[in-house]
Protein backbone atom coordinates (compact mmCIF):
# COMPACT_ATOMS: atom_id res chain seq x y z
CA UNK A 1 0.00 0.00 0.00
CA UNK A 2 1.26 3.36 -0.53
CA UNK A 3 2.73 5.26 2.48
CA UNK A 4 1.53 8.24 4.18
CA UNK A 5 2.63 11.39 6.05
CA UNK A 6 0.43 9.71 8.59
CA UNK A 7 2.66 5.79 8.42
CA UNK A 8 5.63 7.90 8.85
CA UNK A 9 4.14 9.98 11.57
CA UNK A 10 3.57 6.71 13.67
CA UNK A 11 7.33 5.72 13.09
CA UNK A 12 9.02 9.15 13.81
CA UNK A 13 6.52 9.59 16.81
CA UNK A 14 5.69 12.97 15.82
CA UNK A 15 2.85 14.68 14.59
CA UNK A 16 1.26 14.84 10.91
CA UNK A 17 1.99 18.31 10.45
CA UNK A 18 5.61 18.12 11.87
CA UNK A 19 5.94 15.43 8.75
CA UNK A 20 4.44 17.75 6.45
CA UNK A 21 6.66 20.82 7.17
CA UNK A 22 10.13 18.33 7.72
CA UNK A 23 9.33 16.78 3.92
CA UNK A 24 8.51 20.45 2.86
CA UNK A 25 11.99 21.82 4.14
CA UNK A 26 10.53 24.23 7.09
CA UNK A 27 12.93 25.76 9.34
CA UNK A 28 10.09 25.95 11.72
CA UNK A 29 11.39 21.81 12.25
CA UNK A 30 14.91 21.16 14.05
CA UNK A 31 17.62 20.57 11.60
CA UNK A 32 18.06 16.99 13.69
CA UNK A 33 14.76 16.39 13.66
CA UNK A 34 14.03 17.17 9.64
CA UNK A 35 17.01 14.58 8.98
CA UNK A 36 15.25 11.60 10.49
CA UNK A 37 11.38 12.31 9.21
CA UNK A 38 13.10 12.76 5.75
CA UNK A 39 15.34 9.38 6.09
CA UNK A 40 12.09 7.69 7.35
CA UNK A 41 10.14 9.00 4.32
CA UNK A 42 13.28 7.36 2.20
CA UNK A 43 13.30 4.16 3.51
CA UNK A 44 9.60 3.74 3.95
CA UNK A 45 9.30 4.51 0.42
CA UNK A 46 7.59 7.23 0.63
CA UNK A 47 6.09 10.04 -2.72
CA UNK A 48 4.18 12.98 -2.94
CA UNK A 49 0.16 12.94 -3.90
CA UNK A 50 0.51 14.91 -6.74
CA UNK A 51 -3.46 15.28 -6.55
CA UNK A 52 -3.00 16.34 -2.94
CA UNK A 53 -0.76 18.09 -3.44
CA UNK A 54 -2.00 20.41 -6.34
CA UNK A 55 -5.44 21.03 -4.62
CA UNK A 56 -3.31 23.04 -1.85
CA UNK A 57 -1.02 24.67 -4.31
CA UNK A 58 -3.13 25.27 -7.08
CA UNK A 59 -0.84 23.74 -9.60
CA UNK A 60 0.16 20.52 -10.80
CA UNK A 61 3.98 21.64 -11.71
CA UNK A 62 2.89 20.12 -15.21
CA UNK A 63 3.55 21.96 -18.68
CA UNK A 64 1.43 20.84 -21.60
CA UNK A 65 3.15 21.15 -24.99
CA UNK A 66 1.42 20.95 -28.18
CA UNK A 67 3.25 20.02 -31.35
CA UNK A 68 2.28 19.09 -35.07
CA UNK A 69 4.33 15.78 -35.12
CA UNK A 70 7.02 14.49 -32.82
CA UNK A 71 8.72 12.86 -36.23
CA UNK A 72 10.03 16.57 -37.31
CA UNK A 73 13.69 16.95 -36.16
CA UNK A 74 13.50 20.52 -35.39
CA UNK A 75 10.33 20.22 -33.28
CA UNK A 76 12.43 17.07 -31.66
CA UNK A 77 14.81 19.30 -30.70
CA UNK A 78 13.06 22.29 -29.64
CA UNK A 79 11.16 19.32 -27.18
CA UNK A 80 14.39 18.18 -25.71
CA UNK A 81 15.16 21.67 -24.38
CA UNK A 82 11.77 22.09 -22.97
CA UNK A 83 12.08 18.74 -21.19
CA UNK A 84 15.70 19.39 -20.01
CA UNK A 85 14.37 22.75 -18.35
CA UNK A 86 11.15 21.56 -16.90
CA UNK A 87 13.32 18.90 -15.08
CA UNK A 88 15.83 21.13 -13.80
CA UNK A 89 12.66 22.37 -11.96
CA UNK A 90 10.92 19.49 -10.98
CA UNK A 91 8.29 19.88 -13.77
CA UNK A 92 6.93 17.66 -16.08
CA UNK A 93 5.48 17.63 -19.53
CA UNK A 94 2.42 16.40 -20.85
CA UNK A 95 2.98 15.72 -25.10
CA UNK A 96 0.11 16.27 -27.06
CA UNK A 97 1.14 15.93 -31.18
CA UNK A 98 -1.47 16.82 -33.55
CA UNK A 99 -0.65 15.12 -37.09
CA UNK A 100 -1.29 19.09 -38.42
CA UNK A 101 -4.72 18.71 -38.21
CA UNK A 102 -6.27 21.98 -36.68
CA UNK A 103 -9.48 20.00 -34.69
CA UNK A 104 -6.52 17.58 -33.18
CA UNK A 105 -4.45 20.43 -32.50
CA UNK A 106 -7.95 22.26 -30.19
CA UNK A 107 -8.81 18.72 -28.96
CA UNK A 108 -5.12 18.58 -27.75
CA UNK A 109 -5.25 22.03 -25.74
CA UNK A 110 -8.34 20.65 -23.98
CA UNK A 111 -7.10 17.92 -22.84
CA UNK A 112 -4.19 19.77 -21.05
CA UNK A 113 -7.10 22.26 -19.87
CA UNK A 114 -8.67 18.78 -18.54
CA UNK A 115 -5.42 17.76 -16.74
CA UNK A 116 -5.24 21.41 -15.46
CA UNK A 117 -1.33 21.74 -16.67
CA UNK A 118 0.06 25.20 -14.95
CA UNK A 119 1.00 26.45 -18.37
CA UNK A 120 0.82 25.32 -22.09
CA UNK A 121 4.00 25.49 -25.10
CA UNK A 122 2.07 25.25 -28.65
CA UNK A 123 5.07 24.68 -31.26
CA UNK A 124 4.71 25.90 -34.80
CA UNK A 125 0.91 25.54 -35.11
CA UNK A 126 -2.14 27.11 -36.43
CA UNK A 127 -3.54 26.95 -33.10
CA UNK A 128 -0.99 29.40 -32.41
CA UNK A 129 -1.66 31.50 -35.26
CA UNK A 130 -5.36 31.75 -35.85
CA UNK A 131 -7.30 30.11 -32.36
CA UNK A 132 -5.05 32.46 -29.67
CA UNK A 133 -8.62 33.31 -28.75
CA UNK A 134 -9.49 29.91 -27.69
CA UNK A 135 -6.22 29.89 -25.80
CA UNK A 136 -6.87 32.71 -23.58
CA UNK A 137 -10.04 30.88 -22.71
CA UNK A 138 -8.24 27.73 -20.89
CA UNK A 139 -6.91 30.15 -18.12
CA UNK A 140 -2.88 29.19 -17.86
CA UNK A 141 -0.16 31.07 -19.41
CA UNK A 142 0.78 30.27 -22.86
CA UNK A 143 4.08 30.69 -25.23
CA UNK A 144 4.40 30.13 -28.53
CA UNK A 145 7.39 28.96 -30.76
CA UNK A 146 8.12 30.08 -34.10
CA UNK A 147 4.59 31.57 -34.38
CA UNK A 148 3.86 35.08 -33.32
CA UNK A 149 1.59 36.74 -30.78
CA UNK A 150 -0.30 38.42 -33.45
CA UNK A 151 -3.39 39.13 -31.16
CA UNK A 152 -1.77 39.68 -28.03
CA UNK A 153 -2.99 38.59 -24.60
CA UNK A 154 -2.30 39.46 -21.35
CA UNK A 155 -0.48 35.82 -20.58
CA UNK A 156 0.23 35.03 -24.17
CA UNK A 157 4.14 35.37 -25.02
CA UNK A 158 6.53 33.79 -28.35
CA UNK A 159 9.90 32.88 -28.51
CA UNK A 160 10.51 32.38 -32.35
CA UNK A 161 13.13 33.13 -34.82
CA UNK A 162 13.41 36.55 -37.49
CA UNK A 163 12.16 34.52 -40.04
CA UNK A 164 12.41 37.38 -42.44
CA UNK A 165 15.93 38.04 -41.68
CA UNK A 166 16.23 34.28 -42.12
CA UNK A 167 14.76 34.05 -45.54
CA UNK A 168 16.76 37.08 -47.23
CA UNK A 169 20.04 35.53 -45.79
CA UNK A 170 19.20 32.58 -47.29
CA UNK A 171 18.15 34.84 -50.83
CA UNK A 172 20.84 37.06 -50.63
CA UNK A 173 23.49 33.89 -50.01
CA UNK A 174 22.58 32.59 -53.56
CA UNK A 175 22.63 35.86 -55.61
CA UNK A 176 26.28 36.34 -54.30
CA UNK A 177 26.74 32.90 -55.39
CA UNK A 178 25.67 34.45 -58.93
CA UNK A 179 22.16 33.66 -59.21
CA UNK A 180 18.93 35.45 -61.35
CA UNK A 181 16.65 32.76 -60.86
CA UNK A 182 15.95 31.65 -57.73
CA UNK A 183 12.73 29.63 -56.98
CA UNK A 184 10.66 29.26 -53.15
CA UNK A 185 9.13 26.18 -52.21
CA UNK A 186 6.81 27.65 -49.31
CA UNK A 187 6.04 25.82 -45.98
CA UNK A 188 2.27 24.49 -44.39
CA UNK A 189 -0.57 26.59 -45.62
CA UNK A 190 -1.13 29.42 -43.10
CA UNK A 191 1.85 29.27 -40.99
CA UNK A 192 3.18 33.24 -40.04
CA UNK A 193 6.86 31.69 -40.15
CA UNK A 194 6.20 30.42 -44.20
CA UNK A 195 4.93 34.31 -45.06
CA UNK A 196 7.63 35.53 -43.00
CA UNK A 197 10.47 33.91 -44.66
CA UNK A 198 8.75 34.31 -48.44
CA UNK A 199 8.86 37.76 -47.37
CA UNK A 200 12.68 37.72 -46.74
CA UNK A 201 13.41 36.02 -50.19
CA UNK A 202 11.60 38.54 -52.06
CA UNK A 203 13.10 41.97 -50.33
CA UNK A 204 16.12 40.16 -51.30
CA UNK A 205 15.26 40.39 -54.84
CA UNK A 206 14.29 43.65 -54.99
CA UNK A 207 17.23 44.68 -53.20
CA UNK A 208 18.98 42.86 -56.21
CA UNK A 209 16.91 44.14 -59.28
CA UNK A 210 15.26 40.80 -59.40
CA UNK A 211 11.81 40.78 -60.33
CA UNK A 212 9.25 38.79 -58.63
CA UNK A 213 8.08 35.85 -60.43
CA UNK A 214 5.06 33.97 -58.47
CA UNK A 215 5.86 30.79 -60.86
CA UNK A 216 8.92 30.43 -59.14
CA UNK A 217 7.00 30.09 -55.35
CA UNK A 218 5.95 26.45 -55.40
CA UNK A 219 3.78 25.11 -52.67
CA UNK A 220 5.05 22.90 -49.60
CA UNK A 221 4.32 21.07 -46.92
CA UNK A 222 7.37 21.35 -44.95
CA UNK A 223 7.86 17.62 -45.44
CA UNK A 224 10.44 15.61 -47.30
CA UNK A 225 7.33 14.43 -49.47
CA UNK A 226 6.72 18.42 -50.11
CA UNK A 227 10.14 18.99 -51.84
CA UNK A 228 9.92 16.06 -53.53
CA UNK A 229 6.86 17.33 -55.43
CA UNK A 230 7.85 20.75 -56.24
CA UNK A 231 10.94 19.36 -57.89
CA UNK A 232 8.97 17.51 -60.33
CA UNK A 233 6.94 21.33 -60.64
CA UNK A 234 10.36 23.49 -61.36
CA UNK A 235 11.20 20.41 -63.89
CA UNK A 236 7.83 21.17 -65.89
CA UNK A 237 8.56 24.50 -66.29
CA UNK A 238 9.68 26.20 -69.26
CA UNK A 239 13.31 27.85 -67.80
CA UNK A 240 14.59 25.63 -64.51
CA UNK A 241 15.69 28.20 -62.43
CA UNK A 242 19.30 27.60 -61.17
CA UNK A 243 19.14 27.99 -57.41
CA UNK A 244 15.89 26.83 -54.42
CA UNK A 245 15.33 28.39 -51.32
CA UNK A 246 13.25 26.21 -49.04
CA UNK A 247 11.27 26.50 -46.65
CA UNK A 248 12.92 24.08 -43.99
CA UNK A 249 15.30 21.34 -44.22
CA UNK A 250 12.91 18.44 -44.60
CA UNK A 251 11.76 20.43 -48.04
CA UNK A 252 15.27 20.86 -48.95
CA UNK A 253 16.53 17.27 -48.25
CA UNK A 254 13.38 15.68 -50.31
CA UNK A 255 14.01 18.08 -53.21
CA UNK A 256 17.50 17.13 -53.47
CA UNK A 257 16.43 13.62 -53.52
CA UNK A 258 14.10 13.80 -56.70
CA UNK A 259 16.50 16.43 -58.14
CA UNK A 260 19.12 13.36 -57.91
CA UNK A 261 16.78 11.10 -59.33
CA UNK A 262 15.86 13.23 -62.17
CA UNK A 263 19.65 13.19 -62.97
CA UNK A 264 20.18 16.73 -62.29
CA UNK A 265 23.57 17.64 -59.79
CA UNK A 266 23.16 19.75 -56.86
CA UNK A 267 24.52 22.01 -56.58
CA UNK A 268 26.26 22.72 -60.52
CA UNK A 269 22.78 21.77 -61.93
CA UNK A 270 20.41 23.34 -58.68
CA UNK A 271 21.58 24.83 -56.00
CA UNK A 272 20.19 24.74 -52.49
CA UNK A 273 19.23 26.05 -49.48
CA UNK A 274 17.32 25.40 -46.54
CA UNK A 275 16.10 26.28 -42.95
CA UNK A 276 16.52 24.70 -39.43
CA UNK A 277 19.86 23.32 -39.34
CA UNK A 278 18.54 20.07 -37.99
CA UNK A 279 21.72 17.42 -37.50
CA UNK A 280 20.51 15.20 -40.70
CA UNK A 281 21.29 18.69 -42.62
CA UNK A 282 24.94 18.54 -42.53
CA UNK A 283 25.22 14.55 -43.17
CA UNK A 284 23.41 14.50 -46.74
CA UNK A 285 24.85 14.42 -50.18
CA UNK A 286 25.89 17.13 -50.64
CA UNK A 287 25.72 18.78 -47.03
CA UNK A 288 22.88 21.59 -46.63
CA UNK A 289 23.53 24.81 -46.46
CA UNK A 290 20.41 26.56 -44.42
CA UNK A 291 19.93 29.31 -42.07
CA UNK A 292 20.62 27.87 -38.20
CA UNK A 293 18.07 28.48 -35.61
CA UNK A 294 18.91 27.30 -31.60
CA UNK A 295 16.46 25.02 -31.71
CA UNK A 296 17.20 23.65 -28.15
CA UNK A 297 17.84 27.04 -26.92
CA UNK A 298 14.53 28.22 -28.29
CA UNK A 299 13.00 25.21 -26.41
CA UNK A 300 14.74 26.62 -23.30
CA UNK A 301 13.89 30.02 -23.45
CA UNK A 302 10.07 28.84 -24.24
CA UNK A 303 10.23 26.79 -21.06
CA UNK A 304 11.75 29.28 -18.69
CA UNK A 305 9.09 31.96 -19.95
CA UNK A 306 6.02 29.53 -18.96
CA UNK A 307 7.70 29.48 -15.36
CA UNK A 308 8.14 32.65 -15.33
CA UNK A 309 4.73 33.35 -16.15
CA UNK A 310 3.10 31.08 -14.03
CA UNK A 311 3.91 32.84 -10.95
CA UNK A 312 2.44 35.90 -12.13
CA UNK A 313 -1.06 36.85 -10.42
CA UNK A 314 -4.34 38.09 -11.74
CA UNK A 315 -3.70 40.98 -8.96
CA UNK A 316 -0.30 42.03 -11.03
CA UNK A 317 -1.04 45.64 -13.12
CA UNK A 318 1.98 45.07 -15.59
CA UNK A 319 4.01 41.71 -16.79
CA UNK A 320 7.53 42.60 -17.05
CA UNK A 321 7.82 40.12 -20.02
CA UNK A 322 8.25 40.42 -23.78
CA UNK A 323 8.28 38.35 -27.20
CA UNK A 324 11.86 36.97 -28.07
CA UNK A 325 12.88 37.29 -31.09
CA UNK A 326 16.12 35.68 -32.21
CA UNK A 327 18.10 35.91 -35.03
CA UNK A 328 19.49 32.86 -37.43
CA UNK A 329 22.58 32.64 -38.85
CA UNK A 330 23.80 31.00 -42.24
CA UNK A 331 25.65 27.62 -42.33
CA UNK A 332 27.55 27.19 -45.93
CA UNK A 333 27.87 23.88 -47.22
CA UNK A 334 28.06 22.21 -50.31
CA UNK A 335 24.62 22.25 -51.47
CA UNK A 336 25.33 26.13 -52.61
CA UNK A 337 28.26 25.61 -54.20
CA UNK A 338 30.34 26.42 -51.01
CA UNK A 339 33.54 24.70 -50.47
CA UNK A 340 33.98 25.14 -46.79
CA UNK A 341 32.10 25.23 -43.31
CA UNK A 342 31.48 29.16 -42.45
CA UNK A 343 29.00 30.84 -40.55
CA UNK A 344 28.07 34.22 -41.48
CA UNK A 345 24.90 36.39 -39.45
């Protein structure tokens, strides 16, 4: 049966509240005293109710995060450093994936309302972007990554990348590299990040005397499947354009897959470029050049937010928080025609 403060009470020969305030670290207990209730508790076996526990404190010291699918690397890694925070505070994480399907992706939030999680991470999602509403309505904090706060809320924060900065690195990277025609192969309908880093390759064309051509934006779905496609679409088309910006890395690493099985040589027949900087990115053939975010980092920052947040009270007037915003740098490999590993922000 599972032991009580009550069994270990009877051993130590003390009261239930001494218990309570020993396993609780009190200084209202003597330091002698404390010791041997918390050795008892060891050797008995002893574990917090949770339940209990949370119905005093008003919080379960859970986080809930919501992703689209557990199978992309960057979201795997953005995970990790949520989990490696949340146990450096004692915290654990309820994972709710989605498959990218927007009623999985509500159902998913509710549940974690359900379990009444003290805060909720949402992960490159269009619950994120377009239900923040319905996220305000579940009553915790919430923090978003790689999607902005667009309608902001008084407990709603973001830690995401410049996207925009992101994509005209990427754009500018490959007209130095000599290049008119560049195509875009564009990310998951309706995600901010997609329209954010579209929006960096084209200022980088105008910036270049390149004109806009909405041929060369192919659609994506941010999936290896994705880039495969819109190869076969740039091989239909009248002039192949000489260089691809992608959306993310899985895009990039499918495209160069059907590119390679359409006999064409990347990157002397197509160069490439993608986004993430996941670790499969610089073991391909040839290795990826993309723009790297701090995916783990991000994960990190996302997590210490949400405890940070937690402890702030309906009584508080201002929340001395703000949307992070970090910038990506650009990793040159071989799939742009670079020779050698270089890093440039």
């Amino acid at each position: 049966m599972r032991v009580s403060i009550k069994d270990i009470a009877k051993a130590a020969n003390v009261s239930h509240s001494t218990v309570s305030r020993a396993l609780s670290d009190s200084p209202l207990v003597k330091a002698e005293t404390k010791a041997r209730i918390q050795r008892l508790a060891q050797e008995m076996g002893y574990s917090p109710d949770a339940i209990a526990r949370s119905l005093v404190t008003q919080r379960t010291r859970t986080v809930g995060v919501v992703v689209t699918t557990i199978t992309d690397p960057f979201i795997a890694e953005v995970v990790q450093g949520i989990e490696d925070t949340a146990q450096e505070n004692n915290y654990s994480v309820i994972l709710a994936s989605s498959a990218s399907d927007p009623e999985r992706e509500l159902a998913a939030v509710e549940m974690l309302r359900a379990k009444r999680v003290d805060s909720v991470i949402v992960t490159s999602s269009r619950v994120g972007a377009l239900y923040l509403e319905h996220l305000e309505r579940i009553g915790v904090p919430v923090v978003l990554v790689n999607n902005h706060n667009e309608q902001s809320g008084r407990y709603t924060f973001s830690v995401s990348v410049d996207n925009q900065h992101g994509g005209h690195l990427a754009t500018a990277h490959l007209i130095q590299r000599g290049h008119r025609r560049i195509a875009y192969v564009s990310g998951p309908v309706d995600h901010s990040d997609d329209a954010e880093r579209m929006a960096g390759y084209r200022q980088a064309l105008g910036e270049a005397d390149i004109a806009f051509d909405p041929a060369l934006v192919l659609s994506g779905n941010g999936c290896l499947d994705g880039g495969k496609r819109a190869l076969h679409t740039l091989a239909r088309l009248a002039e192949l354009p000489t260089a691809v910006f992608c959306y993310n890395d899985m895009t990039a690493i499918g495209l160069i897959s059907a590119a390679r099985q359409a006999g064409l040589s990347v990157p002397e027949d197509l160069a490439v470029v993608g986004f993430d900087d996941i670790p499969l990115a610089a073991h391909v053939h040839p290795p990826l050049t993309t723009i790297a975010q701090p995916q783990r980092d991000m994960g990190r920052q996302a997590m210490n937010m949400a405890l940070a947040l937690i402890t702030v009270t309906a009584s508080d007037s201002t929340i001395p928080f703000s949307d992070i915003v970090v910038k990506g740098k650009l990793i040159v490999r071989e799939s742009s025609g670079g020779k050698t590993l270089c890093i440039r922000e």
